[in-house]
C-alpha atoms as a PDB file:
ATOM      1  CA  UNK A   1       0.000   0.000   0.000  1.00  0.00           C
ATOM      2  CA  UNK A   2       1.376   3.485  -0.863  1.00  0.00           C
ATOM      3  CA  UNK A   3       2.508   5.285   1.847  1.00  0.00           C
ATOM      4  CA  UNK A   4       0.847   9.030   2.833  1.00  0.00           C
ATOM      5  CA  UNK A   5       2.969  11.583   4.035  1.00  0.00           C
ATOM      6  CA  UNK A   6       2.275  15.238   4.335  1.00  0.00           C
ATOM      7  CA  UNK A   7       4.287  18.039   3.283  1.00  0.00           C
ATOM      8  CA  UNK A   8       2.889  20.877   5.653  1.00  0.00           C
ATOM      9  CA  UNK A   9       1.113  21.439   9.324  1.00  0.00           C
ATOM     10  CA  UNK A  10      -2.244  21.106   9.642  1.00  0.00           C
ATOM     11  CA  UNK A  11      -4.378  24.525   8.136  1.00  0.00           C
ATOM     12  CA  UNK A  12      -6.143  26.452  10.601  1.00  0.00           C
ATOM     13  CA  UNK A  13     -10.080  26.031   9.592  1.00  0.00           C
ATOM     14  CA  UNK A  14     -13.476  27.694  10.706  1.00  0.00           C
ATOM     15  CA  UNK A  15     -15.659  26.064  12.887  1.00  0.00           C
ATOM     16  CA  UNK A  16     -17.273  23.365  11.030  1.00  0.00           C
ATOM     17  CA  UNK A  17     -15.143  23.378   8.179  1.00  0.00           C
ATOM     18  CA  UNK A  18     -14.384  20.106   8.769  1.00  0.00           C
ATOM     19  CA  UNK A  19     -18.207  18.873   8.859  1.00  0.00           C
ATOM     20  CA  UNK A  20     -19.063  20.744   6.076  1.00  0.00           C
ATOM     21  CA  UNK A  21     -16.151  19.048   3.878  1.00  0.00           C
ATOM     22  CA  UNK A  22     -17.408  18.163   0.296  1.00  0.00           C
ATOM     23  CA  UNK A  23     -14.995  15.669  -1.445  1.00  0.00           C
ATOM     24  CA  UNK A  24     -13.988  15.514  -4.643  1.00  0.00           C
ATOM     25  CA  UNK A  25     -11.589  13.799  -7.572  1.00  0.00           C
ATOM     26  CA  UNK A  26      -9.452  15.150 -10.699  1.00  0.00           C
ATOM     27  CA  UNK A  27     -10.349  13.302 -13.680  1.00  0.00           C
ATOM     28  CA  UNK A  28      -8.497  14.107 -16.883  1.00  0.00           C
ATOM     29  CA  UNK A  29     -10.463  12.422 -19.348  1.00  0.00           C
ATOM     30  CA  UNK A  30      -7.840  12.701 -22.331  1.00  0.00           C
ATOM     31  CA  UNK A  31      -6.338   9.576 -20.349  1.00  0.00           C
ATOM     32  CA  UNK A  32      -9.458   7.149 -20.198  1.00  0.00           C
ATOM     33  CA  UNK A  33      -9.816   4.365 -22.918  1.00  0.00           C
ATOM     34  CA  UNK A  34     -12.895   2.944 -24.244  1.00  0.00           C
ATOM     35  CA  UNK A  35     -13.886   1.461 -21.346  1.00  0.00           C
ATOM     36  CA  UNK A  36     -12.889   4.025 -19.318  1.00  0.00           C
ATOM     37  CA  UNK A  37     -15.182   6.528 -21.588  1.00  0.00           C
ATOM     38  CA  UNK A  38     -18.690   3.871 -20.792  1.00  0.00           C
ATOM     39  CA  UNK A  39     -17.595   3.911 -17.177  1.00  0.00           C
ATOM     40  CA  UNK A  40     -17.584   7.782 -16.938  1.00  0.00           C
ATOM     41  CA  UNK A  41     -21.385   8.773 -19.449  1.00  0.00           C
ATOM     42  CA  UNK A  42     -22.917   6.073 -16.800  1.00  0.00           C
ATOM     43  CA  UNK A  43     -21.561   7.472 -13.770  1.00  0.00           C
ATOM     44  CA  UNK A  44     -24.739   9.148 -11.900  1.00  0.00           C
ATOM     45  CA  UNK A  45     -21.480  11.305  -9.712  1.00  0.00           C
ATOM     46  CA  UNK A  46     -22.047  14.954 -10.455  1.00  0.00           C
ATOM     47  CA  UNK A  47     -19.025  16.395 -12.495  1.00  0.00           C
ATOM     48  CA  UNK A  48     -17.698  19.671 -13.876  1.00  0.00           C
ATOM     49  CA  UNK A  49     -15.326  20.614 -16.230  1.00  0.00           C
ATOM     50  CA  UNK A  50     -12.336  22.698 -15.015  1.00  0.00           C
ATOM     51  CA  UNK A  51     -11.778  24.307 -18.516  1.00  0.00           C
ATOM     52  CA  UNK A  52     -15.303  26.812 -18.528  1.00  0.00           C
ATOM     53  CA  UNK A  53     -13.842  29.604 -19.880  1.00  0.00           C
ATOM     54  CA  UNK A  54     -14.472  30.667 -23.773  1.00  0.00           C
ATOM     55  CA  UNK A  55     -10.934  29.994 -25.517  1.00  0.00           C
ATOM     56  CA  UNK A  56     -11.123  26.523 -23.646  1.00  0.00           C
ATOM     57  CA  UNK A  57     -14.013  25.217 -25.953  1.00  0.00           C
ATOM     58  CA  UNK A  58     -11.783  23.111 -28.111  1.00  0.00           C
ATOM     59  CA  UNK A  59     -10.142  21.267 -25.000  1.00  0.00           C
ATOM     60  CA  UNK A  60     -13.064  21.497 -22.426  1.00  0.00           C
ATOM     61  CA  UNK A  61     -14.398  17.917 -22.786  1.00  0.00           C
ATOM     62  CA  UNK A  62     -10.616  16.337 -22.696  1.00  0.00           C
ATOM     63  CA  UNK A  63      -9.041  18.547 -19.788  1.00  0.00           C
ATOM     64  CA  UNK A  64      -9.519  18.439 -16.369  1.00  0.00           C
ATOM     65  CA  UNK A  65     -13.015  17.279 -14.765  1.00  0.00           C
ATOM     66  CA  UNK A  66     -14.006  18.030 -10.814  1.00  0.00           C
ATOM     67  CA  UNK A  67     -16.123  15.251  -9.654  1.00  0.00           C
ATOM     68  CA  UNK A  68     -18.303  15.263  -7.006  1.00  0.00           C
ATOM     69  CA  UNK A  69     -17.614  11.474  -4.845  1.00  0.00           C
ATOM     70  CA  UNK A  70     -20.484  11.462  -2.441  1.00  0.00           C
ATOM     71  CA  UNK A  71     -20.775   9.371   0.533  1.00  0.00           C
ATOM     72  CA  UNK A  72     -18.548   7.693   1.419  1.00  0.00           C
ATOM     73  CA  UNK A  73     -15.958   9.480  -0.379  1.00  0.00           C
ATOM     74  CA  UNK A  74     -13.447   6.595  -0.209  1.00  0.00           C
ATOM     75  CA  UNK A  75     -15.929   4.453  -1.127  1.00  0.00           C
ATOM     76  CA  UNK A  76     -16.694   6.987  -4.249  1.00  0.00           C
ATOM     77  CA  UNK A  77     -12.505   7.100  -5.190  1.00  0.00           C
ATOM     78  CA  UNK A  78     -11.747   3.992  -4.861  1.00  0.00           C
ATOM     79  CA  UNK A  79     -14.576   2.967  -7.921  1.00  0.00           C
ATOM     80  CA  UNK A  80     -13.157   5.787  -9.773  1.00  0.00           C
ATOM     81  CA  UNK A  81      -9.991   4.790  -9.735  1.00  0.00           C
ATOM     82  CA  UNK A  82     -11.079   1.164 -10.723  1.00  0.00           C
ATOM     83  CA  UNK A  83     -13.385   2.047 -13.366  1.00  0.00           C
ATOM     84  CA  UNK A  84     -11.572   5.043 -14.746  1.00  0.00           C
ATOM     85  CA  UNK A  85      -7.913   3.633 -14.321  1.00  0.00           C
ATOM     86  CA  UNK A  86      -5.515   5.516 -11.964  1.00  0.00           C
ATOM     87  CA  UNK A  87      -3.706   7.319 -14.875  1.00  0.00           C
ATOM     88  CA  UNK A  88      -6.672   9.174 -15.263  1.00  0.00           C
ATOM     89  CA  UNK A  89      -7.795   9.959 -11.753  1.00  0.00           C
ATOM     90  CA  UNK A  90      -5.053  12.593 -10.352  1.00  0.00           C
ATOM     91  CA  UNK A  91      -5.962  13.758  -7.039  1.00  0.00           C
ATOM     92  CA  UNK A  92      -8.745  13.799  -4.419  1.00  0.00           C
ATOM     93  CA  UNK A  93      -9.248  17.208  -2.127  1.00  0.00           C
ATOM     94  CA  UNK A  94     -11.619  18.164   0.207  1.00  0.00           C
ATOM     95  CA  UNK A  95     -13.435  21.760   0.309  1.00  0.00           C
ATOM     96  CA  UNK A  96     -16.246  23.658   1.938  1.00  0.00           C
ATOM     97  CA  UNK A  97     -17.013  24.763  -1.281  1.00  0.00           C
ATOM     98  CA  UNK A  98     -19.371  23.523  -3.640  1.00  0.00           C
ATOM     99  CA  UNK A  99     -19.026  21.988  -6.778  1.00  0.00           C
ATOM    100  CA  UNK A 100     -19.407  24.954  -9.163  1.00  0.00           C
ATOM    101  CA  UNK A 101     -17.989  27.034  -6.596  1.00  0.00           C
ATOM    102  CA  UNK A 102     -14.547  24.740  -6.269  1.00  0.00           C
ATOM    103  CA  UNK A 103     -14.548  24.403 -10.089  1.00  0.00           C
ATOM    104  CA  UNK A 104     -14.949  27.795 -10.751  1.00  0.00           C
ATOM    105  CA  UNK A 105     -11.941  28.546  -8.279  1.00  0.00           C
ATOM    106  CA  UNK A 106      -9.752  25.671 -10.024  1.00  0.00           C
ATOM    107  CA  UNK A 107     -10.260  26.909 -13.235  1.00  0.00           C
ATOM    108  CA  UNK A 108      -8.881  30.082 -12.371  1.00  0.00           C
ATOM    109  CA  UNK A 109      -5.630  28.016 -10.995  1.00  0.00           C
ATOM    110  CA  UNK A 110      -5.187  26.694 -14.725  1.00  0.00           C
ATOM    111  CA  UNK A 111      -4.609  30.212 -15.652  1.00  0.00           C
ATOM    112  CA  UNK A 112      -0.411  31.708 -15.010  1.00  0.00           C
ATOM    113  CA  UNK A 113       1.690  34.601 -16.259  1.00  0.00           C
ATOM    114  CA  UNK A 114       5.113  35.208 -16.258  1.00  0.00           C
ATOM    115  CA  UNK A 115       6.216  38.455 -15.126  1.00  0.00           C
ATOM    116  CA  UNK A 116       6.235  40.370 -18.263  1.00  0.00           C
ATOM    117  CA  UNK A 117       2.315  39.364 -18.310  1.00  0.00           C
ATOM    118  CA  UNK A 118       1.942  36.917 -21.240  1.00  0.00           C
ATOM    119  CA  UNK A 119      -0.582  34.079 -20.047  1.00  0.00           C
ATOM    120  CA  UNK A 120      -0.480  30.427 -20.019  1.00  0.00           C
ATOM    121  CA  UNK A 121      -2.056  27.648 -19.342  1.00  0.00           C
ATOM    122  CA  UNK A 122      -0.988  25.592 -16.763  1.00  0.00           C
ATOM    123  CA  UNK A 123      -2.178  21.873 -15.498  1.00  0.00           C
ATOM    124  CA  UNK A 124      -1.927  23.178 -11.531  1.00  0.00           C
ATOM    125  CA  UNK A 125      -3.989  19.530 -10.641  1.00  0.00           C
ATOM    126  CA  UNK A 126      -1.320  17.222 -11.987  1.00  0.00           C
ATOM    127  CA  UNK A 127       0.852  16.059  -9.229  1.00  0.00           C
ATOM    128  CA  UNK A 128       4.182  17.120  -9.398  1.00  0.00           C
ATOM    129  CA  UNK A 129       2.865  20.525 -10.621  1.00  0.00           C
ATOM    130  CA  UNK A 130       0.823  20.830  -7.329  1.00  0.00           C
ATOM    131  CA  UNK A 131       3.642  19.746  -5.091  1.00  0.00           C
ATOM    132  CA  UNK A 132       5.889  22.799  -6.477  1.00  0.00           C
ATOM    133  CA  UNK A 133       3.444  24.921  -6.030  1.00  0.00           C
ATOM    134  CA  UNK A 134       1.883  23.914  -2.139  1.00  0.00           C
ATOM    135  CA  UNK A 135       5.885  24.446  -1.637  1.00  0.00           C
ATOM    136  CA  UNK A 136       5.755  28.312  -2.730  1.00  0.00           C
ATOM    137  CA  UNK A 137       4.198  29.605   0.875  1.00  0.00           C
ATOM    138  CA  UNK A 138       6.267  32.597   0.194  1.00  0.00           C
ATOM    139  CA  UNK A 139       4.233  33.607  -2.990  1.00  0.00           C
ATOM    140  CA  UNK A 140       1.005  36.122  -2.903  1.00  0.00           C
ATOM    141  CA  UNK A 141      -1.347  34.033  -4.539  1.00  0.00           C
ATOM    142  CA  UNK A 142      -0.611  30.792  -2.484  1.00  0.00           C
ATOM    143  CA  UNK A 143      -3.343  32.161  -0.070  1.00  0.00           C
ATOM    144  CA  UNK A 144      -5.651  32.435  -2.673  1.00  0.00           C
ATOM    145  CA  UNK A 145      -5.051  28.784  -4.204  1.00  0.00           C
ATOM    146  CA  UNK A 146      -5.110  26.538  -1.426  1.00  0.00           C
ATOM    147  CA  UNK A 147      -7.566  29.154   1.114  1.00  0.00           C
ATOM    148  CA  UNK A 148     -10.713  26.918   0.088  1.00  0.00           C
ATOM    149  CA  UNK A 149      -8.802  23.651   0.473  1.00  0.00           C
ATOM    150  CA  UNK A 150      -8.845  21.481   3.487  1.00  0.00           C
ATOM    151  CA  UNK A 151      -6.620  18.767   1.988  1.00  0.00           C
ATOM    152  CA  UNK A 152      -5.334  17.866  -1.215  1.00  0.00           C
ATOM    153  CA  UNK A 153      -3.782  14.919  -2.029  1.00  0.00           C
ATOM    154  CA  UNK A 154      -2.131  12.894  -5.232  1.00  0.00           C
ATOM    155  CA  UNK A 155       0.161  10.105  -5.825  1.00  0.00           C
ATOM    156  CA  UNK A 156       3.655  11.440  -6.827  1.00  0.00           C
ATOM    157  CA  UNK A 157       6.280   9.823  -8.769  1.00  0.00           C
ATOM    158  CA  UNK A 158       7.402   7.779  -6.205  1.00  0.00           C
ATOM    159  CA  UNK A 159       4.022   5.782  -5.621  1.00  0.00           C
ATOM    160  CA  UNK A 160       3.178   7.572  -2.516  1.00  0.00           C
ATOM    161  CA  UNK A 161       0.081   9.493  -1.602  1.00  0.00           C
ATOM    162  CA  UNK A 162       1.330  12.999  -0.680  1.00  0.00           C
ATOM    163  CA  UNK A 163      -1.107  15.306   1.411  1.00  0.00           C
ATOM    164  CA  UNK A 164      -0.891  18.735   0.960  1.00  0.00           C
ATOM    165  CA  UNK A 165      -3.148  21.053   3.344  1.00  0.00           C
ATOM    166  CA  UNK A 166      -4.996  24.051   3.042  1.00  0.00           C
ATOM    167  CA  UNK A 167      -6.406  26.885   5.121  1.00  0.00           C
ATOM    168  CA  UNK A 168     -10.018  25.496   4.535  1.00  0.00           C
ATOM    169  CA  UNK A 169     -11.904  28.452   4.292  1.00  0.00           C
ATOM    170  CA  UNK A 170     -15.439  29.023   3.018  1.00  0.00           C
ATOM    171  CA  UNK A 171     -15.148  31.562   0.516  1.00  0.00           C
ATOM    172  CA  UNK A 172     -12.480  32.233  -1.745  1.00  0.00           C
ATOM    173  CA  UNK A 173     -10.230  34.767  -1.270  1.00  0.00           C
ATOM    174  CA  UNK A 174      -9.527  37.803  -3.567  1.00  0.00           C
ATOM    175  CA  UNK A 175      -7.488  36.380  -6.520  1.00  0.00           C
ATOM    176  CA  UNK A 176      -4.116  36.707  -7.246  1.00  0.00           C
ATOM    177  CA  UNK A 177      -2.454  35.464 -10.453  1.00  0.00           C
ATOM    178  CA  UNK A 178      -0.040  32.794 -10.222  1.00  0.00           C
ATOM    179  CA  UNK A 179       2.903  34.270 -11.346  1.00  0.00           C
ATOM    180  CA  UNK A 180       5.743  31.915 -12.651  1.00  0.00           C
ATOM    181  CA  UNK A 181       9.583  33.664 -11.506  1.00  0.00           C
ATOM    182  CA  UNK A 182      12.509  32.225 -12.412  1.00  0.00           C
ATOM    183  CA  UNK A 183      12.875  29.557  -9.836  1.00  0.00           C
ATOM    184  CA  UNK A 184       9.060  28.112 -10.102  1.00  0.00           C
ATOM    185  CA  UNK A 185       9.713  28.318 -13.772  1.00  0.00           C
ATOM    186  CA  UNK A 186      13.271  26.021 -13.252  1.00  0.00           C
ATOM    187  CA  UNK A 187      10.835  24.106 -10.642  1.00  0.00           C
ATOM    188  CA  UNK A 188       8.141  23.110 -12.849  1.00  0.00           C
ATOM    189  CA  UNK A 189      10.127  21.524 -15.498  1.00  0.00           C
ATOM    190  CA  UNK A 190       8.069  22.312 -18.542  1.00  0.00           C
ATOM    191  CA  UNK A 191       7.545  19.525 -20.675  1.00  0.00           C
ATOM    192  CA  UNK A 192      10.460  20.002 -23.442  1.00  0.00           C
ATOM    193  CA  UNK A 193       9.006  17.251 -25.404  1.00  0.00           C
ATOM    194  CA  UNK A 194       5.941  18.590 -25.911  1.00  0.00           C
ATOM    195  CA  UNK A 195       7.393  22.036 -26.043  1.00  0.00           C
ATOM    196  CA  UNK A 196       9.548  20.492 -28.917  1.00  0.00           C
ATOM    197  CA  UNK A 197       6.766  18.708 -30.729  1.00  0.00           C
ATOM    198  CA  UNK A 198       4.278  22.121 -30.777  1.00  0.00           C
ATOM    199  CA  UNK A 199       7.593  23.877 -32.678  1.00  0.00           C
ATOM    200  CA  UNK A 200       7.628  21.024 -35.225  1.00  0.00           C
ATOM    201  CA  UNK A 201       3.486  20.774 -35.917  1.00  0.00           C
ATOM    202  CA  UNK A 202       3.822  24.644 -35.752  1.00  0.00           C
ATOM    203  CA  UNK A 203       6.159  24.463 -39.009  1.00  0.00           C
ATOM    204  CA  UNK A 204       5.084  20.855 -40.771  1.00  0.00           C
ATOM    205  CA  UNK A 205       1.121  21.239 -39.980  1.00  0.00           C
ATOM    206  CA  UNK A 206       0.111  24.166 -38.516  1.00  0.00           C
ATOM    207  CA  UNK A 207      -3.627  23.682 -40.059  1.00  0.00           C
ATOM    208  CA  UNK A 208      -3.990  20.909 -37.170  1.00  0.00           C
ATOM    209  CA  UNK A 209      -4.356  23.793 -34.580  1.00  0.00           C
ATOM    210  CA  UNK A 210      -7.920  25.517 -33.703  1.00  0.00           C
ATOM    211  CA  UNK A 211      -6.404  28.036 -32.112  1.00  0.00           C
ATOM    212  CA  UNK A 212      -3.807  30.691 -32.195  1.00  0.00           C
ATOM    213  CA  UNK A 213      -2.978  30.600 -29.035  1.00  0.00           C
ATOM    214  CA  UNK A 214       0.561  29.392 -27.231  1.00  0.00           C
ATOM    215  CA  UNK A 215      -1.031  28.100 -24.102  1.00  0.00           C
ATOM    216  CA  UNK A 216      -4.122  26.257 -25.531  1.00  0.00           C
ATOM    217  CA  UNK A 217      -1.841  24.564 -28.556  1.00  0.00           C
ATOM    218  CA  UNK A 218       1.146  23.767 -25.544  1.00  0.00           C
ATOM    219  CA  UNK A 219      -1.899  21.859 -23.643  1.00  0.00           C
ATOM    220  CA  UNK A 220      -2.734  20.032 -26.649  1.00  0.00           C
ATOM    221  CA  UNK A 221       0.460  18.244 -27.607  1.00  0.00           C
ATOM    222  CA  UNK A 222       0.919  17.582 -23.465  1.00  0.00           C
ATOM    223  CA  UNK A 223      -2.282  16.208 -23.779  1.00  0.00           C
ATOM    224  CA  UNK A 224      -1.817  14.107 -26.314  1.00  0.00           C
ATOM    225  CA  UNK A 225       1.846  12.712 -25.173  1.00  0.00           C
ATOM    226  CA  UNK A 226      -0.044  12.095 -21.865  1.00  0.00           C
ATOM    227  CA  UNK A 227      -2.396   9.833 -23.776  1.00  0.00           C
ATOM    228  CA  UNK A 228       1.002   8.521 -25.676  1.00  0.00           C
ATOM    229  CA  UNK A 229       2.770   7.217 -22.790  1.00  0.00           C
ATOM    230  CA  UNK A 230      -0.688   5.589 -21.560  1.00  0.00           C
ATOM    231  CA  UNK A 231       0.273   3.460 -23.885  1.00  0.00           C
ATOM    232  CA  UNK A 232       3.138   0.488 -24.042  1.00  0.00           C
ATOM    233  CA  UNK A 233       5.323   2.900 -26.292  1.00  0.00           C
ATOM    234  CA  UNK A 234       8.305   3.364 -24.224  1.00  0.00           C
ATOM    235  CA  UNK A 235      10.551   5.376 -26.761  1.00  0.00           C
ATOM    236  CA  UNK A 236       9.824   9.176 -27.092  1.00  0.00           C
ATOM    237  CA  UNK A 237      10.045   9.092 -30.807  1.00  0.00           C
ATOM    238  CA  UNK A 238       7.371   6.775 -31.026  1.00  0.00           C
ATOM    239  CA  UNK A 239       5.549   8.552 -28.203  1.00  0.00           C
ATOM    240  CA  UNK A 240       5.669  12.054 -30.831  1.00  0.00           C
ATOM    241  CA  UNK A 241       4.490  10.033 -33.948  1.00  0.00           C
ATOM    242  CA  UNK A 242       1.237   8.865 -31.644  1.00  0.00           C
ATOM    243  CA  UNK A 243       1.045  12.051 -30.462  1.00  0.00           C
ATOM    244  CA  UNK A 244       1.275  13.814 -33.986  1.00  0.00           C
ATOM    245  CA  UNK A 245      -0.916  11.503 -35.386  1.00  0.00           C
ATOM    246  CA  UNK A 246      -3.639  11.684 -32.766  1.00  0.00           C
ATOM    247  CA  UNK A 247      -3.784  15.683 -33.410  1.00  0.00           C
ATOM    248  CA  UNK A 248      -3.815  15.307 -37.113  1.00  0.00           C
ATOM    249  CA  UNK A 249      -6.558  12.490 -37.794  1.00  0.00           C
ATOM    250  CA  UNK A 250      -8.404  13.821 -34.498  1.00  0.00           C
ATOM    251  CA  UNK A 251      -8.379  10.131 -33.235  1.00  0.00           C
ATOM    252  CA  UNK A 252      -5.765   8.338 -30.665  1.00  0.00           C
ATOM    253  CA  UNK A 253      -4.132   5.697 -32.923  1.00  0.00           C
ATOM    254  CA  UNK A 254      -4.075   2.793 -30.516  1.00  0.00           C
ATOM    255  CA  UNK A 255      -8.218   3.170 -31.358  1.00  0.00           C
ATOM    256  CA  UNK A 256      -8.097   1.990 -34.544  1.00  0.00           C
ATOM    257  CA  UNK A 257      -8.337  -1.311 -36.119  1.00  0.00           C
ATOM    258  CA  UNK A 258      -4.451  -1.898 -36.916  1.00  0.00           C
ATOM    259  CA  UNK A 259      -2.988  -0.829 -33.233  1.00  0.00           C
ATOM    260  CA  UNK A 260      -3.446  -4.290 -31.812  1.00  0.00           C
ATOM    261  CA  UNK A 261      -1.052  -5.760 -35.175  1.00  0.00           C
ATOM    262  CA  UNK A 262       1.219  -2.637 -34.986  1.00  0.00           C
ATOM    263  CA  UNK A 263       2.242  -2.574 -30.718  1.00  0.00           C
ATOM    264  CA  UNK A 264       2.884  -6.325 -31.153  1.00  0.00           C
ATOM    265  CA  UNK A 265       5.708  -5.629 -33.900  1.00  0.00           C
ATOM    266  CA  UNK A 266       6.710  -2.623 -31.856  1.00  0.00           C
ATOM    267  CA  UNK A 267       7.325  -4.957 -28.671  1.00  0.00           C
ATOM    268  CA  UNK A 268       8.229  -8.450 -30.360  1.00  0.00           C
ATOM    269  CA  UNK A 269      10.214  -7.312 -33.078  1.00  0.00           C
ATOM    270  CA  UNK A 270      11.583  -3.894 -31.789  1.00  0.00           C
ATOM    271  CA  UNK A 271      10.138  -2.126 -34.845  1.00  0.00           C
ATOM    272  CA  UNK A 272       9.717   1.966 -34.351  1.00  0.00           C
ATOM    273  CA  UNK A 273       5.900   2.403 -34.443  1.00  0.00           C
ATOM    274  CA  UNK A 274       6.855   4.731 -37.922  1.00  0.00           C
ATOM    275  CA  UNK A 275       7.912   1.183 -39.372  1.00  0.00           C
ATOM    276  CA  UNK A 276       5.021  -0.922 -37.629  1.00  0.00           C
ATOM    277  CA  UNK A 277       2.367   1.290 -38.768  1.00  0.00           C
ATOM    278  CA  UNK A 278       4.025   0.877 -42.402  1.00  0.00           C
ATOM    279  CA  UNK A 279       3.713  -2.319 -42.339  1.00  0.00           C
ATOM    280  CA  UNK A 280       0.532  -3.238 -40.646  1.00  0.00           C
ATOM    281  CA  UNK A 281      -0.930  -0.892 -44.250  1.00  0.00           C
ATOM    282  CA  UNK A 282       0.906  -2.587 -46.528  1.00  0.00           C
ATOM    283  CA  UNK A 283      -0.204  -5.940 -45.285  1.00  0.00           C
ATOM    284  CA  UNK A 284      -4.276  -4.784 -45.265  1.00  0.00           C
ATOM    285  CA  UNK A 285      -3.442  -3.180 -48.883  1.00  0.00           C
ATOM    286  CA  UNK A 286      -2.174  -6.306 -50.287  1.00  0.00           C
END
């Protein structure tokens, strides 16, 4: 069993704060398969998406979902996490808020700037991104993230459940951008895979982009190398083609009809996925 540790004392909270807690789960639905996707339409758990503003349209029903568990809410994570797969469920956090008023405040937290202003999108849920910034008491707007939050917690890298506590307060405070300086920046370690991939689509396809925007198209190619290394590609070339190829036919290519022939030359015969794909066609077009 995973062990849970905590990275900070316990918040301060109102009286009955803690009997008015409403739990809740991250679901990023870009990670669920096909079974995954029946599991989540027939869930009956009330569920919001993170990404409700405007210029989010085009990645609103793949991001980030808030999900109401219920009672018993570890009766309500643990089935998520079964039916949904635990690559897809990436934290559970408790709140005095409710659920349009906690998603509402989250979706603001998706939202950063750097200091000369330019914005950016930023997936503040996923774990390691969370952990740097519960670390960053000494920042202005850590009051505002984590003041509605009793506790937060996600599995990190190293398999363990890591608690991170809030102030638990019933309203949200004033806002304050998160603004990335030079040391969250180094902290955060943006993805320079994906950053890498966006430059190359940018130049070789730029038509597969709705948008115009740095942020939204960055959260795209993430999203899709997320969905990549679901899968049992191991080599980041192969994890770009699947990525590339999931944002240009609009479809994840381990859903179609010739995955199952292609991953088995990948793995039994070493093949790059380039070369399996090549020849899992040329078979069907013989």
């Amino acid at each position: 069993m995973s062990q849970i540790t905590s990275d900070g004392d316990k918040a301060p909270r109102e009286p009955g704060n803690l009997l008015a807690a409403n739990h809740y789960a991250i679901v990023e639905r870009s990670s669920l398969n096909e079974e995954a996707q029946h599991h989540w339409h027939s869930s009956p758990l009330p569920r919001m998406s993170l990404m409700s503003q405007p210029e989010f349209d085009s990645l609103r029903d793949e991001g980030p979902w808030l999900v109401a568990l219920g009672e018993p809410p570890e009766s309500g994570y643990a089935t998520l996490r079964d039916n949904l797969g635990s690559q897809a469920v990436l934290g559970r956090l408790s709140s005095p808020l409710s659920l349009p008023d906690l998603a509402s405040h989250l979706s603001d937290a998706l939202i950063c700037q750097d200091k000369q202003g330019a914005t950016y999108l930023l997936r503040s849920y996923v774990p390691h991104v969370l952990a740097v910034l519960h670390q960053r008491k000494d920042c202005p707007w850590h009051g505002w993230l984590f003041g509605p939050i009793i506790e937060w917690s996600a599995e990190g890298t190293d398999g363990r459940i890591h608690t991170h506590a809030g102030h638990g307060l019933s309203t949200v405070p004033e806002y304050v951008p998160i603004t990335l300086d030079a040391s969250l920046t180094a902290m955060l370690a943006i993805d320079q895979q994906a950053l890498a991939l966006l430059n190359e689509l940018k130049r070789a396809a730029p038509d597969v982009f709705q948008t115009n925007c740095h942020g939204e198209r960055l959260m795209q190619v993430a999203q899709a190398l997320t969905t990549a290394r679901t899968t049992e590609l191991e080599h980041p070339d192969d994890h770009n083609l699947f990525a590339a190829l999931y944002l240009l036919d609009g479809q994840a290519p381990d859903k179609t009809p010739h995955w199952p022939a292609a991953i088995r030359l990948v793995k039994e015969q070493n093949q790059t996925l380039g070369q399996a794909l090549e020849a899992v066609q040329e078979r069907h077009h013989q």
